[in-house]
PDB file of N, CA and C in Angstrom:
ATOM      1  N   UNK A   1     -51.057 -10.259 -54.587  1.00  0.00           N
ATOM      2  CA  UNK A   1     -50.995  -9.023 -53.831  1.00  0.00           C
ATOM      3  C   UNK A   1     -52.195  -8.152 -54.198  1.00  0.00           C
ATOM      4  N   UNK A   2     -52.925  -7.680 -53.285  1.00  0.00           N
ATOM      5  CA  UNK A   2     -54.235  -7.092 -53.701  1.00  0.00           C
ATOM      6  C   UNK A   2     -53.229  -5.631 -53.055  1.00  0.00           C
ATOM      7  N   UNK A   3     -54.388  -4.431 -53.982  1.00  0.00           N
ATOM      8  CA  UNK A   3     -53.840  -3.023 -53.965  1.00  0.00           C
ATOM      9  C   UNK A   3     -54.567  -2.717 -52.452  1.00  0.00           C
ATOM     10  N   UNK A   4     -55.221  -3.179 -51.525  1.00  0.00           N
ATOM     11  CA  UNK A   4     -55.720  -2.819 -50.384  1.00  0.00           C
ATOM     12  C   UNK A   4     -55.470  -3.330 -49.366  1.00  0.00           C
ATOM     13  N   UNK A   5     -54.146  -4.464 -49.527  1.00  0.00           N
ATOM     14  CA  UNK A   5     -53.721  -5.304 -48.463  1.00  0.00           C
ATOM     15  C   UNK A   5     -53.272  -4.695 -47.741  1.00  0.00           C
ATOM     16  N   UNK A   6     -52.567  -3.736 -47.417  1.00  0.00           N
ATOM     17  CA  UNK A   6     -51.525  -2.875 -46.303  1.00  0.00           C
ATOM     18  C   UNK A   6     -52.709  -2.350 -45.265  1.00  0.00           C
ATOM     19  N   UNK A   7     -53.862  -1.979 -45.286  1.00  0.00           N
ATOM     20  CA  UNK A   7     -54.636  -1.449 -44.947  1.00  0.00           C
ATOM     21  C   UNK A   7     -55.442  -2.203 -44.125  1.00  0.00           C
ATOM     22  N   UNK A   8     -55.533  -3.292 -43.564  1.00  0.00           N
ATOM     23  CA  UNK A   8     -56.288  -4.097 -42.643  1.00  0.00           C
ATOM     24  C   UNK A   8     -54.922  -4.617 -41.649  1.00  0.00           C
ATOM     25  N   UNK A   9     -55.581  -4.989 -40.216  1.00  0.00           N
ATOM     26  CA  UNK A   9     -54.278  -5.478 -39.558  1.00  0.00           C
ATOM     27  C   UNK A   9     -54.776  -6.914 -39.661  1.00  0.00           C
ATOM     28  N   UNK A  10     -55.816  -7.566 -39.115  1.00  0.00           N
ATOM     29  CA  UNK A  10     -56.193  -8.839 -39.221  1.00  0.00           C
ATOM     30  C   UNK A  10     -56.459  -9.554 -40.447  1.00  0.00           C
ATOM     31  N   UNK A  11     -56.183 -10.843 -40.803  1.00  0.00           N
ATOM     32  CA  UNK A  11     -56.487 -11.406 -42.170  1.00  0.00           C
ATOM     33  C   UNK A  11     -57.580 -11.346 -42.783  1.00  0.00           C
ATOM     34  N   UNK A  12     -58.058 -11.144 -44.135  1.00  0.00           N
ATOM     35  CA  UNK A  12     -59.106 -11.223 -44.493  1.00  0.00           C
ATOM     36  C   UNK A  12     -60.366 -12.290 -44.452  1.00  0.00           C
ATOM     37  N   UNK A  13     -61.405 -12.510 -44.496  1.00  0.00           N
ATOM     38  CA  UNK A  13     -62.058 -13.640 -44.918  1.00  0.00           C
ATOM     39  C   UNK A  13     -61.753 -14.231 -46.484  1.00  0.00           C
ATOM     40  N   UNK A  14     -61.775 -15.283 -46.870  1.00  0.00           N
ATOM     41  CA  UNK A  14     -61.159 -15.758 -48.198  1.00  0.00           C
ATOM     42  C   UNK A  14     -62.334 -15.248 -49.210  1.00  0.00           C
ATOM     43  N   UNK A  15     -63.437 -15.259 -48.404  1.00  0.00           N
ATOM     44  CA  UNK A  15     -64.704 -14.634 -49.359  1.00  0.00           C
ATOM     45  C   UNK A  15     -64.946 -13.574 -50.030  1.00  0.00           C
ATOM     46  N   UNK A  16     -64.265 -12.485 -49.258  1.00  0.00           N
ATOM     47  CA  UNK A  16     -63.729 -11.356 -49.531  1.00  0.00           C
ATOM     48  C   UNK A  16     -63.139 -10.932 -50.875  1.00  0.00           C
ATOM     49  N   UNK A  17     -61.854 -12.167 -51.022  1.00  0.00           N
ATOM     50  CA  UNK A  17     -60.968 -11.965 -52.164  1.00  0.00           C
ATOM     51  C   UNK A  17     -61.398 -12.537 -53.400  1.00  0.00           C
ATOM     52  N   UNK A  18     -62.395 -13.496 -52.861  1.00  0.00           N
ATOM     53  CA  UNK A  18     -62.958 -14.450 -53.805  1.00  0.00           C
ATOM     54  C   UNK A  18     -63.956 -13.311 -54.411  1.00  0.00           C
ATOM     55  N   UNK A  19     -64.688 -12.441 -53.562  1.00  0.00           N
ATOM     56  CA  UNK A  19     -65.804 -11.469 -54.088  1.00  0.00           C
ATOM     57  C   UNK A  19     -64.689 -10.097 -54.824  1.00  0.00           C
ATOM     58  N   UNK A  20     -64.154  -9.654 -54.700  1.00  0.00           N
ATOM     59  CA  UNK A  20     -63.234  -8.646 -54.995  1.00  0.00           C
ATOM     60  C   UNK A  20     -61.943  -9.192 -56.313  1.00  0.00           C
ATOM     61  N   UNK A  21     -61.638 -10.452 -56.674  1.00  0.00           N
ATOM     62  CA  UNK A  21     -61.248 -10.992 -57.615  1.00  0.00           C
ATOM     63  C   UNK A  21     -61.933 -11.375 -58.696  1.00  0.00           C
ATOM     64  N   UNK A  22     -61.252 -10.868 -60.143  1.00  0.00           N
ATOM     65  CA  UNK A  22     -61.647 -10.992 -60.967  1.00  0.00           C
ATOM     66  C   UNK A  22     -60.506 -11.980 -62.130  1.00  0.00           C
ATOM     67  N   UNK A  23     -59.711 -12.435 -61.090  1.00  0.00           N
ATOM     68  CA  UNK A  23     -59.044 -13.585 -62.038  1.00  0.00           C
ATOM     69  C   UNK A  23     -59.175 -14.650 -62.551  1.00  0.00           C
ATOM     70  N   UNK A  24     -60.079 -15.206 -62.162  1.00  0.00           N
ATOM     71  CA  UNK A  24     -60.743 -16.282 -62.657  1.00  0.00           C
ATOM     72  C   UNK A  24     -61.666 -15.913 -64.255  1.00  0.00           C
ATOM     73  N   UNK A  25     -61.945 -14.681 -64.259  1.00  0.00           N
ATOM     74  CA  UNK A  25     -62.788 -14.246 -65.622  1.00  0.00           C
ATOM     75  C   UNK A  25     -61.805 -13.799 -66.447  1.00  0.00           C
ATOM     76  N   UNK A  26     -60.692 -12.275 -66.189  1.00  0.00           N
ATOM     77  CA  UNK A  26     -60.086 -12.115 -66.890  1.00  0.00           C
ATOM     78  C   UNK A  26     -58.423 -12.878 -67.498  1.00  0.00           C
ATOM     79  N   UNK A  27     -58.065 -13.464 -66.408  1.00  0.00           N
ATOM     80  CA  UNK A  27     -57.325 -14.120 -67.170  1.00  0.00           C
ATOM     81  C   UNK A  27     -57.114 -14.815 -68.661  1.00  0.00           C
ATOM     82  N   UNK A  28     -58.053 -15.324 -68.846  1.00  0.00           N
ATOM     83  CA  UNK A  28     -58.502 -15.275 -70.480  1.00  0.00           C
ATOM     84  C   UNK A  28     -58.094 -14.410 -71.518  1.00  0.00           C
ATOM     85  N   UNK A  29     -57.698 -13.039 -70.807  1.00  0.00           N
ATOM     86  CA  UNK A  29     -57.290 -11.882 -71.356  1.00  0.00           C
ATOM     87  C   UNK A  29     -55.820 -11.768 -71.327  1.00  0.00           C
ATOM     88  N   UNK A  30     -54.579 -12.351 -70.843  1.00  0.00           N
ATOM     89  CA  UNK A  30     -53.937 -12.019 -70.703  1.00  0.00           C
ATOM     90  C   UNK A  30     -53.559 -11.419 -72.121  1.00  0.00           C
ATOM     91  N   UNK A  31     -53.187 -11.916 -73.271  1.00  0.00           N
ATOM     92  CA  UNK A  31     -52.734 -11.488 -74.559  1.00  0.00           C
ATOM     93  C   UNK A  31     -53.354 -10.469 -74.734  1.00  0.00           C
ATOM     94  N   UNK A  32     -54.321  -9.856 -74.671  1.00  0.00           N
ATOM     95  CA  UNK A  32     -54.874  -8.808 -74.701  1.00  0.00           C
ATOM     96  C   UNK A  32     -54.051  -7.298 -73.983  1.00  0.00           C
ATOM     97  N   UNK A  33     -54.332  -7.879 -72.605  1.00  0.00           N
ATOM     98  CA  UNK A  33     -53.681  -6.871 -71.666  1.00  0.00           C
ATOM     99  C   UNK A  33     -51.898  -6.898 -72.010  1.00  0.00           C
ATOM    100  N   UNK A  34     -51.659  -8.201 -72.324  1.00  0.00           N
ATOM    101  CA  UNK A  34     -49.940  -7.793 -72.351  1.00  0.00           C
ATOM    102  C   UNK A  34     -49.575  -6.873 -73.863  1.00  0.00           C
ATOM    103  N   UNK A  35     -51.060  -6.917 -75.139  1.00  0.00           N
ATOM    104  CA  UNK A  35     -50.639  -6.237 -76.113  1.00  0.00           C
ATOM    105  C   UNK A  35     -50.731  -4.773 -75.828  1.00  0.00           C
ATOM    106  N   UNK A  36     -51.663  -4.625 -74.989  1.00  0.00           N
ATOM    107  CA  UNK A  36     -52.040  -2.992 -74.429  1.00  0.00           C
ATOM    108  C   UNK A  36     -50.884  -2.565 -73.780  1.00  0.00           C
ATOM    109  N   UNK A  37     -50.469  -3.897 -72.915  1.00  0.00           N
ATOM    110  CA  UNK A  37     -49.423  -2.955 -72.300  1.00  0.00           C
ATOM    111  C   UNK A  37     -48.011  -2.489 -73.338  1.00  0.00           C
ATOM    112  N   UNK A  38     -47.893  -3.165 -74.283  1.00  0.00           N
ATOM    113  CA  UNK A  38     -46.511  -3.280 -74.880  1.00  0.00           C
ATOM    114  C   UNK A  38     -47.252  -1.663 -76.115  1.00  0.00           C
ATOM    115  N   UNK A  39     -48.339  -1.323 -76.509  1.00  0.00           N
ATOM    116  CA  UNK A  39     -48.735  -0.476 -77.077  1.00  0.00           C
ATOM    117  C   UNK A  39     -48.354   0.897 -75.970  1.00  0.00           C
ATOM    118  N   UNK A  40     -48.842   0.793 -75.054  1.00  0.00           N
ATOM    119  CA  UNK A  40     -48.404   1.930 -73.895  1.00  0.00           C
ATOM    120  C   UNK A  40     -46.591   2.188 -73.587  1.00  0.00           C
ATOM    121  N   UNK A  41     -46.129   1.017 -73.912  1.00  0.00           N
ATOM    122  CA  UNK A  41     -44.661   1.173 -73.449  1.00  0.00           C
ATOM    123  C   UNK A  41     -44.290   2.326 -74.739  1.00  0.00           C
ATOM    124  N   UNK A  42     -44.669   1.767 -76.279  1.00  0.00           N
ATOM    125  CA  UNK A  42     -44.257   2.400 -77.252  1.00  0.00           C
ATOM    126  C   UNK A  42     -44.589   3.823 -76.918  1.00  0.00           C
ATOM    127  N   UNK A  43     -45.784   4.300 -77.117  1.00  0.00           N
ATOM    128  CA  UNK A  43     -46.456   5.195 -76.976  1.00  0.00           C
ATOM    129  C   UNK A  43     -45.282   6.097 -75.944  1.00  0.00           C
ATOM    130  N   UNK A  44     -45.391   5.779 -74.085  1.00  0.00           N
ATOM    131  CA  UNK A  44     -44.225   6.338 -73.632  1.00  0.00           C
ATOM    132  C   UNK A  44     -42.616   6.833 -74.023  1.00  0.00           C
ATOM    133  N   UNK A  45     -42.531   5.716 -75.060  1.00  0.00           N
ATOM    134  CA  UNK A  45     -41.273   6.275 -75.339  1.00  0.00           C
ATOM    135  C   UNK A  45     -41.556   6.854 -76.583  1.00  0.00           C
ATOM    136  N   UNK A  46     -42.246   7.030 -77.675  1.00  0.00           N
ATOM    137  CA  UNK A  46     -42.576   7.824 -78.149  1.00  0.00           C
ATOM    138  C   UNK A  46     -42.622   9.242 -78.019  1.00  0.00           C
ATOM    139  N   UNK A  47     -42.698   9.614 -76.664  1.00  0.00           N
ATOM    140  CA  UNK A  47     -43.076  11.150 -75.956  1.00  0.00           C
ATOM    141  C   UNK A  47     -42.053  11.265 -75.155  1.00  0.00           C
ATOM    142  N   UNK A  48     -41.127  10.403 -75.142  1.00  0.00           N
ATOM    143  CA  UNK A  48     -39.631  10.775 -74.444  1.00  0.00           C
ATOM    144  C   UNK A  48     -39.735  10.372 -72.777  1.00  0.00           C
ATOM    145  N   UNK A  49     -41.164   9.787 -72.656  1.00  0.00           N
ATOM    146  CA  UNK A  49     -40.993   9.699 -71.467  1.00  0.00           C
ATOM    147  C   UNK A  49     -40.236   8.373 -70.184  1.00  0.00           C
ATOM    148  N   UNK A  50     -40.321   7.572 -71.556  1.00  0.00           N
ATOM    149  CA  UNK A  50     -38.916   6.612 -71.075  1.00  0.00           C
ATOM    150  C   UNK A  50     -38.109   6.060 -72.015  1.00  0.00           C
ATOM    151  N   UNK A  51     -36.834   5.597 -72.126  1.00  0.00           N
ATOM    152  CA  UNK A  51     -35.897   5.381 -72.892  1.00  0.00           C
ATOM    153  C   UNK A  51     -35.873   4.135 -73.733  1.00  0.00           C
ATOM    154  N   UNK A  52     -35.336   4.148 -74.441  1.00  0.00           N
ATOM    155  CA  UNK A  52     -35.482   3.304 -75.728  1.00  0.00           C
ATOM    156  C   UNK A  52     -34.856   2.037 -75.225  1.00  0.00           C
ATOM    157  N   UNK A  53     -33.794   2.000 -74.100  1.00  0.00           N
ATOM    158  CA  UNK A  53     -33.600   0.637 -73.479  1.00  0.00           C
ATOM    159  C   UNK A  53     -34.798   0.419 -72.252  1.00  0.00           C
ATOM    160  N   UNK A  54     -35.405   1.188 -71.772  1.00  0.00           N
ATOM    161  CA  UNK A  54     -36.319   0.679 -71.283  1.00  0.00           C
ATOM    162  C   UNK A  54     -37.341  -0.161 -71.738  1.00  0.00           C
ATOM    163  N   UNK A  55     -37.712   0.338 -73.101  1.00  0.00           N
ATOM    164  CA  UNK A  55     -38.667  -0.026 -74.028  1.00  0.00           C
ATOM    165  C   UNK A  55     -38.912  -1.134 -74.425  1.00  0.00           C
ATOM    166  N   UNK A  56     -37.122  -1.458 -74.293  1.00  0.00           N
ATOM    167  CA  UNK A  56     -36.768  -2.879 -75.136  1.00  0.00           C
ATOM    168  C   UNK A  56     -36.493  -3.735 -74.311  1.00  0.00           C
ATOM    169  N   UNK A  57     -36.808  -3.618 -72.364  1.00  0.00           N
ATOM    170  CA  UNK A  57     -36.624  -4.606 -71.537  1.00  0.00           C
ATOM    171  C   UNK A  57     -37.403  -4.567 -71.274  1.00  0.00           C
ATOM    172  N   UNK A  58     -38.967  -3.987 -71.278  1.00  0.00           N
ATOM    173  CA  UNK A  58     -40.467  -3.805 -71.300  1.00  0.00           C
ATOM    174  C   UNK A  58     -40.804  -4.811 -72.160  1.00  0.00           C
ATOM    175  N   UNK A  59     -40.531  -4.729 -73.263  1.00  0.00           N
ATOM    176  CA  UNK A  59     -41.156  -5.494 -74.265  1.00  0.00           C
ATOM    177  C   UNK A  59     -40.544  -6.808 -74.186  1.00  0.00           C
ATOM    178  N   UNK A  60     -38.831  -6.581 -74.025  1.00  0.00           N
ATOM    179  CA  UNK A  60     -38.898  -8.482 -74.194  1.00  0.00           C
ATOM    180  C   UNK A  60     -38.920  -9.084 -72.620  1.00  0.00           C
ATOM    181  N   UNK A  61     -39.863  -8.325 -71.629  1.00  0.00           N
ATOM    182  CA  UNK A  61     -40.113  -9.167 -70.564  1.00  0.00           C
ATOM    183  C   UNK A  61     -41.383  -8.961 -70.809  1.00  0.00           C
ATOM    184  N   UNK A  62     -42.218  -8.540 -71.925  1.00  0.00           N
ATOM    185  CA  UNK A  62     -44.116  -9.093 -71.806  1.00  0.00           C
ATOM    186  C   UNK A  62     -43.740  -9.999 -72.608  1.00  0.00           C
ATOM    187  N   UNK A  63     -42.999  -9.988 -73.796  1.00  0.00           N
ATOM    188  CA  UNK A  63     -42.991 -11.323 -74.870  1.00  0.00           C
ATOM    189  C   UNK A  63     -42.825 -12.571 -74.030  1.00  0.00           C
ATOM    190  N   UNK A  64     -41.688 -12.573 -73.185  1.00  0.00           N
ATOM    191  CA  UNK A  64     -41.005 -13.850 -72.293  1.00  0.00           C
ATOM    192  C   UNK A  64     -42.576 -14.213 -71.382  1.00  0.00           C
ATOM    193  N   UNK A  65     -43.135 -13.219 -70.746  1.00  0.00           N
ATOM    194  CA  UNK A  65     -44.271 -13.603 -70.219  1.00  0.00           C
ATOM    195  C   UNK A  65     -45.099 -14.113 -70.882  1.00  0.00           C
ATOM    196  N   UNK A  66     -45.793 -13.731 -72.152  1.00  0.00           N
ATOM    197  CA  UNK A  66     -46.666 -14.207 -72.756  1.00  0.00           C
ATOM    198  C   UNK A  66     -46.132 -15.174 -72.920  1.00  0.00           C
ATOM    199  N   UNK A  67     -44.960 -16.013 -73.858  1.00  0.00           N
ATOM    200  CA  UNK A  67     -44.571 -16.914 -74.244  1.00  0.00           C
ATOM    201  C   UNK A  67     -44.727 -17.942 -73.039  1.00  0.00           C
ATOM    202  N   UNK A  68     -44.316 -17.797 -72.053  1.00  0.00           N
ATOM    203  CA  UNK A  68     -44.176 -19.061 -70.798  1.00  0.00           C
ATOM    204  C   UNK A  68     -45.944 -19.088 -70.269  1.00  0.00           C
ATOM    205  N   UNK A  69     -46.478 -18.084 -70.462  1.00  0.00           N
ATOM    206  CA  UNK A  69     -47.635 -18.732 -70.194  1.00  0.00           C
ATOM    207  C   UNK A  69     -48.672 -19.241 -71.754  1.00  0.00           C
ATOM    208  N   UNK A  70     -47.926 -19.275 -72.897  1.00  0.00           N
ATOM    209  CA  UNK A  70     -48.834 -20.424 -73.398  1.00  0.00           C
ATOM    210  C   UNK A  70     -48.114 -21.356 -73.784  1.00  0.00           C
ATOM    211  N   UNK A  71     -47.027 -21.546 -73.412  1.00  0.00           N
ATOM    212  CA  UNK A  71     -46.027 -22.673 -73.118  1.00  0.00           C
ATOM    213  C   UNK A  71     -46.763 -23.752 -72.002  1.00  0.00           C
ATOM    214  N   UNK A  72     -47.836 -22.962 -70.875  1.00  0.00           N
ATOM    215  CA  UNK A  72     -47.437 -23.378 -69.637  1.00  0.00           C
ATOM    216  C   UNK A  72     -46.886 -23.499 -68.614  1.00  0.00           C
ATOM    217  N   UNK A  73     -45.302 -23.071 -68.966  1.00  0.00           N
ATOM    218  CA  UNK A  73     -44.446 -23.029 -67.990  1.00  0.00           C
ATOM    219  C   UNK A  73     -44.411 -21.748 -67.025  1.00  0.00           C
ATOM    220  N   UNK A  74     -45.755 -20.773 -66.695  1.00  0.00           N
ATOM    221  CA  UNK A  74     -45.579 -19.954 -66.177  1.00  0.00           C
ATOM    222  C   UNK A  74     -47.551 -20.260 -66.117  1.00  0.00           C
ATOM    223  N   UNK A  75     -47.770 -20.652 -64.671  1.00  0.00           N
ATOM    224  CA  UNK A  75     -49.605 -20.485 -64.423  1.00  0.00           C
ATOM    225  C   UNK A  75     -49.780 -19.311 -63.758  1.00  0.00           C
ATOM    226  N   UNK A  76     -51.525 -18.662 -64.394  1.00  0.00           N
ATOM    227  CA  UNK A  76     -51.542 -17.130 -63.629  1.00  0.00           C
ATOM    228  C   UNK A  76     -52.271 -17.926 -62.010  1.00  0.00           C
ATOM    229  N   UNK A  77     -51.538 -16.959 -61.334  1.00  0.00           N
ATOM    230  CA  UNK A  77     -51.734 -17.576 -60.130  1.00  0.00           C
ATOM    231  C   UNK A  77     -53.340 -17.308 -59.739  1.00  0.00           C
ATOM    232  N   UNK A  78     -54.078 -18.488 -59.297  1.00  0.00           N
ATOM    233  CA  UNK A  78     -55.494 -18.402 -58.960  1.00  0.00           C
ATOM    234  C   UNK A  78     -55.705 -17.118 -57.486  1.00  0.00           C
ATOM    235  N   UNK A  79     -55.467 -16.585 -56.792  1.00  0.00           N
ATOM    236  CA  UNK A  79     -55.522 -16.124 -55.772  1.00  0.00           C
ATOM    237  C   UNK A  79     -55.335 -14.749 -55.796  1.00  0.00           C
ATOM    238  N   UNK A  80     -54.349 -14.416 -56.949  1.00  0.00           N
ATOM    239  CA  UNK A  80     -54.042 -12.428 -57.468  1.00  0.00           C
ATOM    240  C   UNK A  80     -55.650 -12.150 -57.604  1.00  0.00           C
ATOM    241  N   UNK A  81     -55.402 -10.867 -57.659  1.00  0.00           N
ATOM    242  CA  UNK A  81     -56.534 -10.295 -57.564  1.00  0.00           C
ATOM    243  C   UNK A  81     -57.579  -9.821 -59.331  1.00  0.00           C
ATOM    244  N   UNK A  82     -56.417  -9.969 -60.152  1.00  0.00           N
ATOM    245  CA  UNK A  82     -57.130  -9.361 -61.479  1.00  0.00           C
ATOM    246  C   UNK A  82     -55.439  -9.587 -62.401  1.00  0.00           C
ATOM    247  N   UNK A  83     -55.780  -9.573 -63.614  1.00  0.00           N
ATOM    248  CA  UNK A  83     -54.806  -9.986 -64.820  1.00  0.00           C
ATOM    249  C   UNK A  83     -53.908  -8.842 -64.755  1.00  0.00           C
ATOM    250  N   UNK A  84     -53.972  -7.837 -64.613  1.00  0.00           N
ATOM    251  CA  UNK A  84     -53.184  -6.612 -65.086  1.00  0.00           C
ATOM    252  C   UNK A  84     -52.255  -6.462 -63.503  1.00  0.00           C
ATOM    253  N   UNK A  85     -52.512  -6.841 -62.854  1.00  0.00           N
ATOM    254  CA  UNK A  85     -52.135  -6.513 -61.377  1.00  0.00           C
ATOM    255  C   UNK A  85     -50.991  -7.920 -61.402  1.00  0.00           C
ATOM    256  N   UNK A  86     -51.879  -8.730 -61.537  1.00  0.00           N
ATOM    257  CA  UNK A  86     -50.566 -10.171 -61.830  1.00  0.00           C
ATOM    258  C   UNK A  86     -49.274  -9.992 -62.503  1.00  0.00           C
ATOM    259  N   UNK A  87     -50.020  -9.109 -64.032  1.00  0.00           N
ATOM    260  CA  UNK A  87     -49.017  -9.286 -64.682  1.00  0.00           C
ATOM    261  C   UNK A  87     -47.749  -8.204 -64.592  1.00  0.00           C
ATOM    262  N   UNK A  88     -48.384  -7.223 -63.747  1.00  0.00           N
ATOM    263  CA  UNK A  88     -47.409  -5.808 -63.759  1.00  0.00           C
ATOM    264  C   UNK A  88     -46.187  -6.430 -62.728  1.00  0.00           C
ATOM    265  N   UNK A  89     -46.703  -7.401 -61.480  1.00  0.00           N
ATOM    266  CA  UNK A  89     -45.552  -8.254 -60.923  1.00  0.00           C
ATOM    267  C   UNK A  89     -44.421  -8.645 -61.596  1.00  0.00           C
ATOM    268  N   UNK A  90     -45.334  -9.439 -62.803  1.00  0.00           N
ATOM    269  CA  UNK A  90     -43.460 -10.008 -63.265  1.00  0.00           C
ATOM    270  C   UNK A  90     -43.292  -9.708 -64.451  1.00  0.00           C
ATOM    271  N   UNK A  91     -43.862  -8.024 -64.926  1.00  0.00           N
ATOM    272  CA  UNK A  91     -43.012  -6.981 -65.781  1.00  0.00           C
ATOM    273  C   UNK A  91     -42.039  -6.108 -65.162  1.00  0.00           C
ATOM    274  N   UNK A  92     -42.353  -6.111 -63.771  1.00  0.00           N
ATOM    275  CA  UNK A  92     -40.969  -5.447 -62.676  1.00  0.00           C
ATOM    276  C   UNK A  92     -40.073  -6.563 -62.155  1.00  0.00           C
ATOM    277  N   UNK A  93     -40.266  -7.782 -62.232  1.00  0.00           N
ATOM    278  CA  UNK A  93     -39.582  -8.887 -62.536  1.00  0.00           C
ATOM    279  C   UNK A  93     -38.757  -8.966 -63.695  1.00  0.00           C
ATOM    280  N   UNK A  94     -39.300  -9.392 -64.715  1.00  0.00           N
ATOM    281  CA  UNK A  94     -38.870  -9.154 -66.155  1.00  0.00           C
ATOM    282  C   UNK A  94     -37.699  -7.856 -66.561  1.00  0.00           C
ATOM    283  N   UNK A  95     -38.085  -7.072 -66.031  1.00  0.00           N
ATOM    284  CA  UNK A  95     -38.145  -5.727 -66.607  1.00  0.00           C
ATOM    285  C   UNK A  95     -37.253  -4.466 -65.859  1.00  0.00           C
ATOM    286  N   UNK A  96     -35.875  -4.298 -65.378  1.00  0.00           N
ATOM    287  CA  UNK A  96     -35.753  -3.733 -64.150  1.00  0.00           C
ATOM    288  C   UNK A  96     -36.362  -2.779 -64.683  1.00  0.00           C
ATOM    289  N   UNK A  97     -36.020  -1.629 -63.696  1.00  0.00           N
ATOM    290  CA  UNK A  97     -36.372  -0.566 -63.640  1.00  0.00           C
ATOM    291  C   UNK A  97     -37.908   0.281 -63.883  1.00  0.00           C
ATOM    292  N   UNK A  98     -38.492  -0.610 -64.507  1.00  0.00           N
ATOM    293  CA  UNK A  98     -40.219   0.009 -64.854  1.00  0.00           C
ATOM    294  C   UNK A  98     -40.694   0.626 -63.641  1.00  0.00           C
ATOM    295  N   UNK A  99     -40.926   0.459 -62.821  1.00  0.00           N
ATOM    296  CA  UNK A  99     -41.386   0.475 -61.182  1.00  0.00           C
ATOM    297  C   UNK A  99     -42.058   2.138 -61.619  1.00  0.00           C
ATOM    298  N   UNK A 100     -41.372   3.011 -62.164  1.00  0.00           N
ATOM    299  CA  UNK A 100     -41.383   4.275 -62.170  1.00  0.00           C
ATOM    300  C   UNK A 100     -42.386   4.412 -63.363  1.00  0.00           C
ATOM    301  N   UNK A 101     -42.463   4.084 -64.017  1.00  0.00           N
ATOM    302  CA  UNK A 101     -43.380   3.971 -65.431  1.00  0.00           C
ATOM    303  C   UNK A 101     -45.098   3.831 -65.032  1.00  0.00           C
ATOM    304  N   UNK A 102     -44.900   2.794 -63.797  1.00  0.00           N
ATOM    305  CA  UNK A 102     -46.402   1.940 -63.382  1.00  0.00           C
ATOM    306  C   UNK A 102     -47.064   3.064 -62.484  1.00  0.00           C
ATOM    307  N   UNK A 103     -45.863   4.084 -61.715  1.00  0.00           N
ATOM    308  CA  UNK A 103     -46.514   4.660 -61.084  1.00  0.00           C
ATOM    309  C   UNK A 103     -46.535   4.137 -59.576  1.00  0.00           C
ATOM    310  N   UNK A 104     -45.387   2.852 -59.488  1.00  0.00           N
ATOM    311  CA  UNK A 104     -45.060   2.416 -57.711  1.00  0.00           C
ATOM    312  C   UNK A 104     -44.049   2.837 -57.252  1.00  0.00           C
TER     313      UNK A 104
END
């Protein structure tokens, strides 16, 4: 899901996504980005701004993510648009309720 899809009526050229994607580079990063994100969850609830069971279905749906993808059993999909955008998918997967946290 790219953040600019709603906004065209006709399909894109594939070149497009291919020029505007950066998953192929950062993916490499995922452990990175899923530690940032699990540092930001703390941080939020730290400041009261979300709850301590949120925190703890935040965190054990980046662990479950990280884990299945160096298991394997979870590939970052070649076609998303960038690592953090992939992965915020299936932390609102993972994770009810976050939706409000991300800012969707």
């Amino acid at each position: 899901m790219q953040l600019w899809q709603g906004r065209f009526q006709k399909a894109l050229d594939p070149k497009t996504n291919d020029f505007n994607s950066s998953i192929k580079f950062d993916s490499r990063m995922f452990r990175e980005d899923i530690d940032g994100s699990l540092a930001h969850a703390s941080m939020l609830c730290a400041q009261g701004i979300i709850s301590a069971q949120d925190l703890a279905q935040i965190t054990d749906g980046l662990k479950a993510i990280k884990a299945e993808i160096e298991s394997g059993a979870l590939e970052i999909d070649p076609n998303a648009e960038d690592i953090p955008k992939w992965l915020s998918i299936f932390v609102c997967i993972c994770a009810k309720n976050v939706m409000r946290c991300m800012g969707s």
